[in-house]
C-alpha atoms as a PDB file:
ATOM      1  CA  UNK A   1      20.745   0.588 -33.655  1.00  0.00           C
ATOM      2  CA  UNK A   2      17.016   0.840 -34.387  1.00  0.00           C
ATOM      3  CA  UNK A   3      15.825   3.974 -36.150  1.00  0.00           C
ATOM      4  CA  UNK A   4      12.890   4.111 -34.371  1.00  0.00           C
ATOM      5  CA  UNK A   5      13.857   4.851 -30.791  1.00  0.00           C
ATOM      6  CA  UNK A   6      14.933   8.257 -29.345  1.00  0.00           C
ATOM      7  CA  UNK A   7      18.548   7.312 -29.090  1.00  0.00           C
ATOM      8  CA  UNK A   8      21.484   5.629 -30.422  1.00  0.00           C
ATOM      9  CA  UNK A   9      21.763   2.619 -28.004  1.00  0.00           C
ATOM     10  CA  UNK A  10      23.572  -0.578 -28.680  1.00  0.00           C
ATOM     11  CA  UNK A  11      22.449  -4.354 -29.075  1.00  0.00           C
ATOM     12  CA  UNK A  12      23.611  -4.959 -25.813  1.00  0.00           C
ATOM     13  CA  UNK A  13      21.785  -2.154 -24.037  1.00  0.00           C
ATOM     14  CA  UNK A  14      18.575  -2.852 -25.677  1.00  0.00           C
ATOM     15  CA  UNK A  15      19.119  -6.547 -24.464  1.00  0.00           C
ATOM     16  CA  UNK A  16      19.699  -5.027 -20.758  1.00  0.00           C
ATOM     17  CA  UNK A  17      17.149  -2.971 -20.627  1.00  0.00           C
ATOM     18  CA  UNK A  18      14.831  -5.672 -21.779  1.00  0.00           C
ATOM     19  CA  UNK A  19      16.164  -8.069 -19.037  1.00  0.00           C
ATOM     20  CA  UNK A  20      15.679  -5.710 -16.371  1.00  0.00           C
ATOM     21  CA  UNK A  21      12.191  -5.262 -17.694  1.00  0.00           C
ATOM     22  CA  UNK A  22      11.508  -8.592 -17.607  1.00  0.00           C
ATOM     23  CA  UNK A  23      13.243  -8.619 -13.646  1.00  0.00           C
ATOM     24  CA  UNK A  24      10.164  -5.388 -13.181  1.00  0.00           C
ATOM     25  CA  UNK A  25       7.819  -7.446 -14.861  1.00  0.00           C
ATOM     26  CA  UNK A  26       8.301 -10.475 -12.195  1.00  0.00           C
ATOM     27  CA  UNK A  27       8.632  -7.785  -8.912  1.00  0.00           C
ATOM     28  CA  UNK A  28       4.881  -6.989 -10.403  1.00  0.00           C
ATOM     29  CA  UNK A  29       4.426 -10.463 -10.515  1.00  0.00           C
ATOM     30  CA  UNK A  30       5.639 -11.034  -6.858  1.00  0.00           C
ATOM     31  CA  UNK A  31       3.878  -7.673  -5.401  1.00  0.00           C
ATOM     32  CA  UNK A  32       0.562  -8.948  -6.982  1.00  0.00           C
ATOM     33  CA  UNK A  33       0.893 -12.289  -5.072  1.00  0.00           C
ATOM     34  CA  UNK A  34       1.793 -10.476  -1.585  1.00  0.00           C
ATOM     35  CA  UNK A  35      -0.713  -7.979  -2.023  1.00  0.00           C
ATOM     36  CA  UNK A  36      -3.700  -9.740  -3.904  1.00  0.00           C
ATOM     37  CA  UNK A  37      -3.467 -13.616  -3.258  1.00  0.00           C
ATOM     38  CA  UNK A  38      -2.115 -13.104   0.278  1.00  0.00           C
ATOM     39  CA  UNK A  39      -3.273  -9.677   2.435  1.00  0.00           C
ATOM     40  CA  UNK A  40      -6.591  -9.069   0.543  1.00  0.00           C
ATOM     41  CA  UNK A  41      -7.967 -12.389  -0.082  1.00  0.00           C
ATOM     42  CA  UNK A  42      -6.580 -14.860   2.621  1.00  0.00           C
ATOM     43  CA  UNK A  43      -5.548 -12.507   5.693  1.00  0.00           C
ATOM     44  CA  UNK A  44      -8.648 -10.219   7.194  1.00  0.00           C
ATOM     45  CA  UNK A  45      -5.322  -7.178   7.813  1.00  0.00           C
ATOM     46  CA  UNK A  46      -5.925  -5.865   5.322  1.00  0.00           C
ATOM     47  CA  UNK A  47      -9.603  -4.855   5.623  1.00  0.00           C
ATOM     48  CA  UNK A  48      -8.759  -3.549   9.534  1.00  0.00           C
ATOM     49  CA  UNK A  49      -5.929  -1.533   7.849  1.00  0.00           C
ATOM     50  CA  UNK A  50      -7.428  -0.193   4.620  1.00  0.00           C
ATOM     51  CA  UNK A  51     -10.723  -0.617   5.069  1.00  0.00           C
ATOM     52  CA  UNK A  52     -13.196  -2.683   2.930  1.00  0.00           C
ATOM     53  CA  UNK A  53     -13.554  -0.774  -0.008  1.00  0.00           C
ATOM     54  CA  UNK A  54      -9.810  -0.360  -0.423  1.00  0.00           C
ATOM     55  CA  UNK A  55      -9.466  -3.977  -0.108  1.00  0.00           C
ATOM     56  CA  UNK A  56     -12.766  -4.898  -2.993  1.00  0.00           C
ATOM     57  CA  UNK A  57     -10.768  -2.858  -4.608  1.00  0.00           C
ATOM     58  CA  UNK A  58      -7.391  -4.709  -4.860  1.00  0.00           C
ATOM     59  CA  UNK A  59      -9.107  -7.843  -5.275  1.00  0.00           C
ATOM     60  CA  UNK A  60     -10.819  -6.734  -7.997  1.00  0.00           C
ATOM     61  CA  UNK A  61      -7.390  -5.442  -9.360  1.00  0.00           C
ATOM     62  CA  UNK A  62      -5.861  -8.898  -9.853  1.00  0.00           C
ATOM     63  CA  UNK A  63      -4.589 -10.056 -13.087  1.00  0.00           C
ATOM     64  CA  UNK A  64      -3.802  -7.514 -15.795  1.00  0.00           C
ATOM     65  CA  UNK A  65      -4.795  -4.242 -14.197  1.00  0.00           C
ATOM     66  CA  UNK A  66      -2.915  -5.242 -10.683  1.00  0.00           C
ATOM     67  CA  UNK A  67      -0.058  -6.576 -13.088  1.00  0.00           C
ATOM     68  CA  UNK A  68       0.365  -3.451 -15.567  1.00  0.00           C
ATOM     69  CA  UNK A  69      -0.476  -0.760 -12.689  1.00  0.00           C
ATOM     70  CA  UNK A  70       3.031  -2.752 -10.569  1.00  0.00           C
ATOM     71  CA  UNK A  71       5.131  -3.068 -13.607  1.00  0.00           C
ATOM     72  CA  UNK A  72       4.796   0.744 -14.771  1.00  0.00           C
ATOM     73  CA  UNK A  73       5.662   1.630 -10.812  1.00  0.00           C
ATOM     74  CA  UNK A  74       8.959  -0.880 -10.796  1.00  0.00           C
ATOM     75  CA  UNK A  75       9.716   0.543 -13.925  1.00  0.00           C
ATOM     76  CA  UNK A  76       9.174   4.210 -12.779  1.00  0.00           C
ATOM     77  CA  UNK A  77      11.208   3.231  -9.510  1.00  0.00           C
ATOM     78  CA  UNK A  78      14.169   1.154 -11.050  1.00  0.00           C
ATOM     79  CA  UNK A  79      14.186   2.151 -14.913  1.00  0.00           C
ATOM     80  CA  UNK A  80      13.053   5.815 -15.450  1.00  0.00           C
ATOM     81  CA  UNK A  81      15.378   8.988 -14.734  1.00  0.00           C
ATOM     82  CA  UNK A  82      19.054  10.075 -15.728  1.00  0.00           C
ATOM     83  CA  UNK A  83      20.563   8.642 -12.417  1.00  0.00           C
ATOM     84  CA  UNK A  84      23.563   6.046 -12.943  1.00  0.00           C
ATOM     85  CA  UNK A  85      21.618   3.246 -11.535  1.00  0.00           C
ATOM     86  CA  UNK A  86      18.713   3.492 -13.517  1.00  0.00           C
ATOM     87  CA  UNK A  87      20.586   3.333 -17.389  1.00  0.00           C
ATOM     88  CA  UNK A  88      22.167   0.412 -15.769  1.00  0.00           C
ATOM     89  CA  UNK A  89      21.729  -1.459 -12.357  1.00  0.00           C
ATOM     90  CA  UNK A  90      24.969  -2.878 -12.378  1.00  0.00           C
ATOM     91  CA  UNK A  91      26.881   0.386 -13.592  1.00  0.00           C
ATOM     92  CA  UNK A  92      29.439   0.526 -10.408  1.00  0.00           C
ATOM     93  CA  UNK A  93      31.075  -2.839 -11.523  1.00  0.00           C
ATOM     94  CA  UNK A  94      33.952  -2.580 -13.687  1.00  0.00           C
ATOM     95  CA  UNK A  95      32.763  -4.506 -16.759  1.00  0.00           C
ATOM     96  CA  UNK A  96      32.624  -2.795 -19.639  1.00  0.00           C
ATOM     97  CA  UNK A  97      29.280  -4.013 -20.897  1.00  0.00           C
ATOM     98  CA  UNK A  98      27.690  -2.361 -17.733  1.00  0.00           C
ATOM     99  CA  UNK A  99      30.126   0.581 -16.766  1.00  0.00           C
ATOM    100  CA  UNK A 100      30.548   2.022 -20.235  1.00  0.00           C
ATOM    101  CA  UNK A 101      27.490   1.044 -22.031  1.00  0.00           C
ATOM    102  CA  UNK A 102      25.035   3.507 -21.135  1.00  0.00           C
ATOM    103  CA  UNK A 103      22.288   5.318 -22.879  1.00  0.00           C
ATOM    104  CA  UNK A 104      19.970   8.373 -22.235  1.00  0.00           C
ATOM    105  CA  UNK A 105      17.853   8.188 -24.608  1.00  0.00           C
ATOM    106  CA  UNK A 106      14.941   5.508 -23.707  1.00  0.00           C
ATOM    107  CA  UNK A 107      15.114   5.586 -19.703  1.00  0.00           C
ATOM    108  CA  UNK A 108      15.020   9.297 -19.555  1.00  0.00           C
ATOM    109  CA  UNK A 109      12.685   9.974 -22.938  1.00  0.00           C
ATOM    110  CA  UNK A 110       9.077  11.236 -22.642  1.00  0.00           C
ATOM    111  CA  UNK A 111       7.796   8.755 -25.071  1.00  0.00           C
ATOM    112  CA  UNK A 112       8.859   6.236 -21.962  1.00  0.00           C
ATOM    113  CA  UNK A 113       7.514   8.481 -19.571  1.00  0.00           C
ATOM    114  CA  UNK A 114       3.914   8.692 -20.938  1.00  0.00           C
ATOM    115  CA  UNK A 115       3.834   4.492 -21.996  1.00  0.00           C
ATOM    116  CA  UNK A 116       4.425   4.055 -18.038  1.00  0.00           C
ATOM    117  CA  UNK A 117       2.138   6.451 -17.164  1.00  0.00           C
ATOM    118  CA  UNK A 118      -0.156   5.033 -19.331  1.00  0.00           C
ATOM    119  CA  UNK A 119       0.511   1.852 -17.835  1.00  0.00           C
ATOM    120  CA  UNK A 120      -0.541   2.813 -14.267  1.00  0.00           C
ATOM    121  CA  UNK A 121      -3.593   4.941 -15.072  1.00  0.00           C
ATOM    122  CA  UNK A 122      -5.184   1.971 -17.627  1.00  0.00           C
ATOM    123  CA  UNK A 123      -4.448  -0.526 -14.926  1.00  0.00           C
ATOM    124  CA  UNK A 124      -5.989   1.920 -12.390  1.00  0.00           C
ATOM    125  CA  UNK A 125      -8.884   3.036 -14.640  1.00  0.00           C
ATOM    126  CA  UNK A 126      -9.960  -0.930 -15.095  1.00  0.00           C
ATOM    127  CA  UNK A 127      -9.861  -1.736 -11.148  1.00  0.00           C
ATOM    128  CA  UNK A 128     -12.026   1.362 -10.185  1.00  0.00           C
ATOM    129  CA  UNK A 129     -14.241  -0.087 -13.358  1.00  0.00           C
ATOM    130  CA  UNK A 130     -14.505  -3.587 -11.531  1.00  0.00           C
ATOM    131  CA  UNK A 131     -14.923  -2.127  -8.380  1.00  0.00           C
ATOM    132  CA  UNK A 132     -18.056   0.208  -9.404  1.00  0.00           C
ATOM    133  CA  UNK A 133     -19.368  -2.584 -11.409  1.00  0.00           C
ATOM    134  CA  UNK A 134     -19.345  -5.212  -8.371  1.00  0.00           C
ATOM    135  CA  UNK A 135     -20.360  -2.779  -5.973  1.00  0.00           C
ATOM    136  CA  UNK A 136     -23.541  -2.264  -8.274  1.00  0.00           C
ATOM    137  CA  UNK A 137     -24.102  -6.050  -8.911  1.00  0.00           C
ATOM    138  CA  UNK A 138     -23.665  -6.862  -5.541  1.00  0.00           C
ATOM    139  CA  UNK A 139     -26.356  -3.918  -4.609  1.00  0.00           C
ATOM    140  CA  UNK A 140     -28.985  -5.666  -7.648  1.00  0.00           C
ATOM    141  CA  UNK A 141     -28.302  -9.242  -6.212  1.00  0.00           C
ATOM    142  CA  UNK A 142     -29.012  -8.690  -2.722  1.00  0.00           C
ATOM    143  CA  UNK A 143     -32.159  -6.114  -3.938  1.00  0.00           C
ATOM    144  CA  UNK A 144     -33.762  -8.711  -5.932  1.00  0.00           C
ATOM    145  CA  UNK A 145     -33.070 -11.707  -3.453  1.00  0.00           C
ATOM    146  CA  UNK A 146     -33.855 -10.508   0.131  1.00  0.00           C
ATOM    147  CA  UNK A 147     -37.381 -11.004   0.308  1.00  0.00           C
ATOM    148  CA  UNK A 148     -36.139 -14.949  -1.032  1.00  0.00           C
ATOM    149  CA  UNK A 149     -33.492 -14.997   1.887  1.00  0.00           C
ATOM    150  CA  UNK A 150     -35.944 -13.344   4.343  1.00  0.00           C
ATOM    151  CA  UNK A 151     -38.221 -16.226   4.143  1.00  0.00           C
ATOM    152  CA  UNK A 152     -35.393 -18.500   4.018  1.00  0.00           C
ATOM    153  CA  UNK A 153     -34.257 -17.296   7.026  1.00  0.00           C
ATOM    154  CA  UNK A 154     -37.608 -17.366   8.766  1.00  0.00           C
ATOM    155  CA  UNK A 155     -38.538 -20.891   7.530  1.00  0.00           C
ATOM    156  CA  UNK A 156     -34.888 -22.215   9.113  1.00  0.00           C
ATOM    157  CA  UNK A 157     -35.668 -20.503  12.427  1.00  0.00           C
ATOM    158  CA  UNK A 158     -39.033 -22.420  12.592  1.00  0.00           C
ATOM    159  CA  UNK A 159     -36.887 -25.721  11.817  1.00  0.00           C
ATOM    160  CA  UNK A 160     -34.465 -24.851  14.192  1.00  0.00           C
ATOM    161  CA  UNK A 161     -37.559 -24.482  17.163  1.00  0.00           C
ATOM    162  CA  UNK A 162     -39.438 -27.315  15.936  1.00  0.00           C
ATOM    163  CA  UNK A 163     -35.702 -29.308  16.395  1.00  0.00           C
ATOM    164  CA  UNK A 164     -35.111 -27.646  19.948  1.00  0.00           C
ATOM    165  CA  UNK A 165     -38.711 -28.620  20.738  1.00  0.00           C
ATOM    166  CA  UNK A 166     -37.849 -32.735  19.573  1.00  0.00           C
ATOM    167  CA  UNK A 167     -34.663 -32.605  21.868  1.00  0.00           C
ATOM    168  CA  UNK A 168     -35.926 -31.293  24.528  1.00  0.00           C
ATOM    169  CA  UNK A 169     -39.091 -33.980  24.136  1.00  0.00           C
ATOM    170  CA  UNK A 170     -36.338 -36.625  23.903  1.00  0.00           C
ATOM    171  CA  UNK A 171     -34.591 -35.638  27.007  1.00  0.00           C
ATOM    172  CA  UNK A 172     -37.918 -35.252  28.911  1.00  0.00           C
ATOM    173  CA  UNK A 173     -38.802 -39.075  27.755  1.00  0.00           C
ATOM    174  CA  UNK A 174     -34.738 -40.505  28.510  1.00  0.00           C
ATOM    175  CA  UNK A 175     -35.149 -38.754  31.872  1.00  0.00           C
ATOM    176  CA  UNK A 176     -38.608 -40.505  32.861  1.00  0.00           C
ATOM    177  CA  UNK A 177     -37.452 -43.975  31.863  1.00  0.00           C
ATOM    178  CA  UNK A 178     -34.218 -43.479  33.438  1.00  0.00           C
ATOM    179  CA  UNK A 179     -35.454 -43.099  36.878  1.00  0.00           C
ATOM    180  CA  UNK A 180     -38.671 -45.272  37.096  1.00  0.00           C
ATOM    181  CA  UNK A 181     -40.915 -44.813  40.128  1.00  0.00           C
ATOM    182  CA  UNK A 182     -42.031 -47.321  42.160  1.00  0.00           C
ATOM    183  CA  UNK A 183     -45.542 -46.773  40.472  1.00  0.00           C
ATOM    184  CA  UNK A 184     -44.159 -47.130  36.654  1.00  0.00           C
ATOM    185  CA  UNK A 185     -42.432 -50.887  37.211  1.00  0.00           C
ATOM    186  CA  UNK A 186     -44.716 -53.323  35.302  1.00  0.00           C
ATOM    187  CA  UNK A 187     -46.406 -55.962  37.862  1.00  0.00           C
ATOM    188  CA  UNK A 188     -44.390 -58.663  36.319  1.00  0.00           C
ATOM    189  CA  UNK A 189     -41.303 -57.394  37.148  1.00  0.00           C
ATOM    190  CA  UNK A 190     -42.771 -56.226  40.763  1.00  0.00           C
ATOM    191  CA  UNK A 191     -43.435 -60.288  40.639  1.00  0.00           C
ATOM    192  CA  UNK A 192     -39.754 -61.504  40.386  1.00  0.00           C
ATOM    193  CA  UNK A 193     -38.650 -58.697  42.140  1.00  0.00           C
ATOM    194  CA  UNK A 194     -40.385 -60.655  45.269  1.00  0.00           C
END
């Protein structure tokens, strides 16, 4: 037993409890991938459900933030409370190690309590952050280079005419030497034509 913690637990709790961590810590892992990598970035749902600043948002949330903001939730969901199931998932079997051996001291303790709250709100805090930040850079980029992409944007319109104007050229010439009048034959070919 370690004399620092708020209970009297065994080795083999403590080595539970940090393998079902580890199990939250990879359902964080899996819920950023769904969520980040798969709605926000590669499927447009997610901005016709949420709406675009929701969805900046999440993608501005991946790594760390996304990562300790899921974990403290699993752990809040699976880990945290009195309940049977959260001292120990597997409590209904009949082995000892996982029946008997349970503890009330971390999963229902304030001190674990206020680390997974502080979990969530610093991985919250740091995505709003990144969000305000990009929102503001993106707002300073496009200020300073619109009157660049304005003339950009005129200059490729006058290419784009001056292109339509040589194609249509083109197809004026291919259509007058593709039907010659009688007038436009060359006399020497008028010559062996007789």
């Amino acid at each position: 037993s370690f004399e620092f913690l708020p209970t009297d637990a065994s080795i083999s709790w403590l080595v539970l409890f940090s393998v079902r961590s580890y199990l939250t810590l990879t359902l964080a892992y899996i819920t950023e991938y769904f969520f980040v990598d798969i709605l926000a970035t590669r499927s447009p749902l997610s901005v016709k459900v949420i709406g675009p600043l929701a969805t900046l948002y999440t993608i501005n949330a991946k790594g760390w933030p996304f990562l300790v903001t899921m974990w403290g939730v699993w752990n809040f969901i699976l880990m945290h409370g009195s309940a049977p199931y959260n001292e120990s998932w597997l409590y209904f079997t009949d082995i000892e190690m996982f029946s008997d051996n349970r503890d009330d001291g971390i999963s229902n303790s304030e001190l674990y309590k206020e680390v997974l709250l502080s979990m969530v709100l610093a991985g919250v805090a740091t995505s709003i952050k990144r969000t305000i930040i990009a929102l503001y850079l993106g707002k300073r980029v496009y200020i300073h280079y619109k009157p660049k992409l304005e003339k950009l944007m005129v200059d490729m319109l006058l290419l784009t005419e001056v292109a339509e104007l040589g194609n249509a050229l083109d197809d004026f010439e291919f259509e007058r030497v593709d039907a010659p009048e009688d007038g436009d034959i060359p006399r020497d070919e008028k010559k062996s034509l007789k």
